[in-house]
N, C-alpha and C. Protein backbone atom coordinates (compact mmCIF):
# COMPACT_ATOMS: atom_id res chain seq x y z
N UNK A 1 81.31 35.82 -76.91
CA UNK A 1 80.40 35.27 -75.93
C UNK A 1 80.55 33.75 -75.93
N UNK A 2 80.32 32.94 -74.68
CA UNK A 2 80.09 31.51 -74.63
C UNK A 2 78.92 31.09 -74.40
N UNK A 3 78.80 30.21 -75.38
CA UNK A 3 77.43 29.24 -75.16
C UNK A 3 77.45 27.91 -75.12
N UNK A 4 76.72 27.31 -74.29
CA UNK A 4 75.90 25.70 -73.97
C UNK A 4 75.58 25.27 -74.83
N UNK A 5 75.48 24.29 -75.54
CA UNK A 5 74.34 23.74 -76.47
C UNK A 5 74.17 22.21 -75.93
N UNK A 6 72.98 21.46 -76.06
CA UNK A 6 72.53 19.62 -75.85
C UNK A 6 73.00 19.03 -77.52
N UNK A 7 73.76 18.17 -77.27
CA UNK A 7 73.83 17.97 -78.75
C UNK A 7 73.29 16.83 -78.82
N UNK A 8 72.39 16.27 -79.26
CA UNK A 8 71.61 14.50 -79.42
C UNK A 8 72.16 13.66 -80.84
N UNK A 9 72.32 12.64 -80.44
CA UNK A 9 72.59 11.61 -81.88
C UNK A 9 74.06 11.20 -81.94
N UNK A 10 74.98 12.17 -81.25
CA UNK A 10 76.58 11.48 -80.97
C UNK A 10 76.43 10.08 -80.57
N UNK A 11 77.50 8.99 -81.30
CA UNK A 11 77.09 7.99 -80.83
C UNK A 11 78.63 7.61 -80.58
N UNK A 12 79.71 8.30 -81.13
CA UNK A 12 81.15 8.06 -81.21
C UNK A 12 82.41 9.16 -81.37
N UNK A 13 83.42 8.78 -80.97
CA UNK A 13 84.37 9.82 -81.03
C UNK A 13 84.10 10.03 -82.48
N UNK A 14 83.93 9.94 -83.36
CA UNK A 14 83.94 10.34 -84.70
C UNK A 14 82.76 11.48 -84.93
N UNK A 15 81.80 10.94 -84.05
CA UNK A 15 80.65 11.92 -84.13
C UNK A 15 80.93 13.45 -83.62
N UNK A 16 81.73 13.04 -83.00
CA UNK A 16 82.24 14.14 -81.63
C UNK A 16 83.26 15.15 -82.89
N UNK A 17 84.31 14.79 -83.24
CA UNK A 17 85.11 14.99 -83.69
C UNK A 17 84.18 16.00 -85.06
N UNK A 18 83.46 15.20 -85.79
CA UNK A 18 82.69 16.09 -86.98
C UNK A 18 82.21 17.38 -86.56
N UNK A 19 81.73 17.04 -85.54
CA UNK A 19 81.23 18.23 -85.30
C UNK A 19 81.73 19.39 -84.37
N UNK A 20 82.96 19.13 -83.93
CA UNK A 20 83.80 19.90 -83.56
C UNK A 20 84.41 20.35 -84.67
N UNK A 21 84.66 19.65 -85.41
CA UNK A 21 85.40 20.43 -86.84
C UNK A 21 84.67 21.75 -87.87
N UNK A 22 83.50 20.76 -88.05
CA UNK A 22 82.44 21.87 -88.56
C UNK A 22 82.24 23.11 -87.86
N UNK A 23 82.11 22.85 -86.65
CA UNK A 23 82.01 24.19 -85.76
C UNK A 23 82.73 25.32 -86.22
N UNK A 24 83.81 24.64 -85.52
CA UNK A 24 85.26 25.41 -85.77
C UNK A 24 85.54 26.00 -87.14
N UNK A 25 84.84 25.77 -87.97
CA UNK A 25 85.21 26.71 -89.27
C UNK A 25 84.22 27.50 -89.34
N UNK A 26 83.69 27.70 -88.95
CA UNK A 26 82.43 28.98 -89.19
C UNK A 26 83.31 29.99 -88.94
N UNK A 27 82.94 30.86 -89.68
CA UNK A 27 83.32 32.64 -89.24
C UNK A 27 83.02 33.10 -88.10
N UNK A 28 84.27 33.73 -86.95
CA UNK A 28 83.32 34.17 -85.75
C UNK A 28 83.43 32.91 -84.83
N UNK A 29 84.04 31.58 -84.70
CA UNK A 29 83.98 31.06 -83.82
C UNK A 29 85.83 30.92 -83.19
N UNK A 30 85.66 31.10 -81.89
CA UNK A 30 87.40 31.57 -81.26
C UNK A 30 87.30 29.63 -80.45
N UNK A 31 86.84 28.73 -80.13
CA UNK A 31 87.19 28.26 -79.50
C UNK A 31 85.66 27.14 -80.03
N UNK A 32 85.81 25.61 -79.75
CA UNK A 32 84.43 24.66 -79.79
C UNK A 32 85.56 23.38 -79.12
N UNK A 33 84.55 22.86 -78.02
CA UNK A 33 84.64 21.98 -77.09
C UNK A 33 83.28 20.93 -77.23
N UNK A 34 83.20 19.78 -77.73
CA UNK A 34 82.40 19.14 -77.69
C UNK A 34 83.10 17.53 -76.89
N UNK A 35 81.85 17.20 -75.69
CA UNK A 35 82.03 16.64 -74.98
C UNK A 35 81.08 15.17 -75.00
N UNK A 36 81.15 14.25 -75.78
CA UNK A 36 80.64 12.94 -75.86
C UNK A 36 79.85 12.26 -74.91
N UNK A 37 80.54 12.36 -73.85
CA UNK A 37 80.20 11.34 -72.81
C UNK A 37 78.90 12.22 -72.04
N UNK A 38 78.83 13.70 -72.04
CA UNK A 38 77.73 14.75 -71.65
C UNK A 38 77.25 14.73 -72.63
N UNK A 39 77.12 14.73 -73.86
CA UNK A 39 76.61 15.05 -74.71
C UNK A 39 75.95 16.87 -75.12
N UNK A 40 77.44 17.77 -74.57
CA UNK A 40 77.22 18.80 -74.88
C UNK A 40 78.03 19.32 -75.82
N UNK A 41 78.31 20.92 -75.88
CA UNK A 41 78.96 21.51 -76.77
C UNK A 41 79.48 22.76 -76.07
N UNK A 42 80.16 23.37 -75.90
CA UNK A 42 80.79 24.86 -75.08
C UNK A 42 80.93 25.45 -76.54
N UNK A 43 80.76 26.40 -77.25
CA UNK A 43 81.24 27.46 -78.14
C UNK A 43 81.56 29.03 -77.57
N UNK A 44 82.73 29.34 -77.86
CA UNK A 44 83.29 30.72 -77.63
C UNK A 44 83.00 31.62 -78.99
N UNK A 45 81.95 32.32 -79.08
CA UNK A 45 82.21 33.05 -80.71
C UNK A 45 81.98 34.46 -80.52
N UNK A 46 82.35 35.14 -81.48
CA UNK A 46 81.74 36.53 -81.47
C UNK A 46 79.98 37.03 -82.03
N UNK A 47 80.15 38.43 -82.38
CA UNK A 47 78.82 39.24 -82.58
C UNK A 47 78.18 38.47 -83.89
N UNK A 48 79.27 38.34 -84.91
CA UNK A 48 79.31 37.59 -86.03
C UNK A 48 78.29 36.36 -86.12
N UNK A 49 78.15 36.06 -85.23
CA UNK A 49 76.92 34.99 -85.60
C UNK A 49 76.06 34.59 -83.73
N UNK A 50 74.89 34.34 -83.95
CA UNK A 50 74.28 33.95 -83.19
C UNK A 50 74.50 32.57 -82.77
N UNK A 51 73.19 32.25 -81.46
CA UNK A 51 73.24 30.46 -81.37
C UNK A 51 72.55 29.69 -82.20
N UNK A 52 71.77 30.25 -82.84
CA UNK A 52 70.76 29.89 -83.89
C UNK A 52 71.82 29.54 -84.77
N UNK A 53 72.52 30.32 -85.43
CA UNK A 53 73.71 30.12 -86.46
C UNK A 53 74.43 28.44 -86.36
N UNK A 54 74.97 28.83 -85.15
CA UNK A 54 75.51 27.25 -84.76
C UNK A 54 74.51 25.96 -84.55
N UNK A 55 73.66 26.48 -84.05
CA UNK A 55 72.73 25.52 -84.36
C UNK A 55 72.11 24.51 -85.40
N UNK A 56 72.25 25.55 -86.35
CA UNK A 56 71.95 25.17 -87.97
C UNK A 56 73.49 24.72 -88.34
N UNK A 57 74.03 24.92 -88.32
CA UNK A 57 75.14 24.08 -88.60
C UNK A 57 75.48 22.70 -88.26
N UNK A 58 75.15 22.60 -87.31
CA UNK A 58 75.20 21.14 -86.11
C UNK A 58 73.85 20.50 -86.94
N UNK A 59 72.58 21.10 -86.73
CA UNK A 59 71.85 20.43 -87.01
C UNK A 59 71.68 19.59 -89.28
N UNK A 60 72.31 20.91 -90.02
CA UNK A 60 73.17 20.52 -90.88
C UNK A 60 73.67 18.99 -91.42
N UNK A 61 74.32 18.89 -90.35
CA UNK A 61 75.29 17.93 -90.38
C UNK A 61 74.45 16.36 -90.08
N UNK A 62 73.30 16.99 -89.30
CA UNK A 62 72.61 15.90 -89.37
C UNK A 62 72.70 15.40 -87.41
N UNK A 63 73.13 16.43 -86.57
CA UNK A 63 73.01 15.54 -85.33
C UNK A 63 71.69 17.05 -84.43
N UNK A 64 71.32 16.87 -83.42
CA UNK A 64 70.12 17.63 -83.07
C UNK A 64 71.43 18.36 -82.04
N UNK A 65 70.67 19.74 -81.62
CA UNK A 65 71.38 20.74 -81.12
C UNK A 65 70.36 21.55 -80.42
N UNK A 66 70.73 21.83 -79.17
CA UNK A 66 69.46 23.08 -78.29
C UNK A 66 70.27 24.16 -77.83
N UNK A 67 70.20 25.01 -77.17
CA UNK A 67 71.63 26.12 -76.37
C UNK A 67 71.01 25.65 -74.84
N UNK A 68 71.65 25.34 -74.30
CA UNK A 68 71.11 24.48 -72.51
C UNK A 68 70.73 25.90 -71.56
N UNK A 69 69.85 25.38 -71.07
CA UNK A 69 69.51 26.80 -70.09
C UNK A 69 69.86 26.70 -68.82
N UNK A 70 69.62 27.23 -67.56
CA UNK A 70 70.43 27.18 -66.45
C UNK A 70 69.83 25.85 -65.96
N UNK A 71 68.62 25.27 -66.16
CA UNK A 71 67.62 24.78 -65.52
C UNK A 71 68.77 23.14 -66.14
N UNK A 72 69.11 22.85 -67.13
CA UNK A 72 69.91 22.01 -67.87
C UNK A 72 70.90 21.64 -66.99
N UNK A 73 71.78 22.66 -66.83
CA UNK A 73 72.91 22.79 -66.28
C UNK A 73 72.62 22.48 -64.97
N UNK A 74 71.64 22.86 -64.05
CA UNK A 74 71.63 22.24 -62.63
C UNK A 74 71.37 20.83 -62.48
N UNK A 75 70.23 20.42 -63.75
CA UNK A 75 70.24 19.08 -63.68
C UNK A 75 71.31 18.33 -63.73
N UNK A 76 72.41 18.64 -65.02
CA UNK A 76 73.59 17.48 -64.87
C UNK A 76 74.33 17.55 -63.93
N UNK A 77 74.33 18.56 -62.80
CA UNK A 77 75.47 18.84 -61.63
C UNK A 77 74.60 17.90 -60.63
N UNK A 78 73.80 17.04 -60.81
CA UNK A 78 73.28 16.60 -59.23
C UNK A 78 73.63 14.99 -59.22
């Protein structure tokens, strides 16, 4: 499945980069796209873990994390 997430507190490609890395090693994740300048996250993962899962991971690390809802997503398209 793919999910949205808001990620808050990126302040740099480095920020970006951590937490694309971290992602990416969890069990269960096929694909993580984190985008700086939006300040989102795309994750491709399986059954293996929820958004909650990733969530706590991100948040972990120390940066804030939500899963974006449609209502999100129409806002940044305008």
């Amino acid at each position: 499945m793919e999910k949205e997430f808001n990620i808050t507190g990126m302040v740099c490609a480095g920020c970006q980069q951590n937490i694309q890395k971290t992602v990416k090693k969890m069990k269960g994740v096929h694909m993580v796209n984190v985008n700086l300048v939006s300040s989102t996250m795309t994750v491709n993962f399986d059954d293996r873990l929820t958004a909650q899962d990733i969530i706590d991971q991100v948040t972990g690390i120390g940066y804030g994390a939500t899963e974006r809802t449609s209502i999100d997503a129409s806002v940044s398209n305008r």
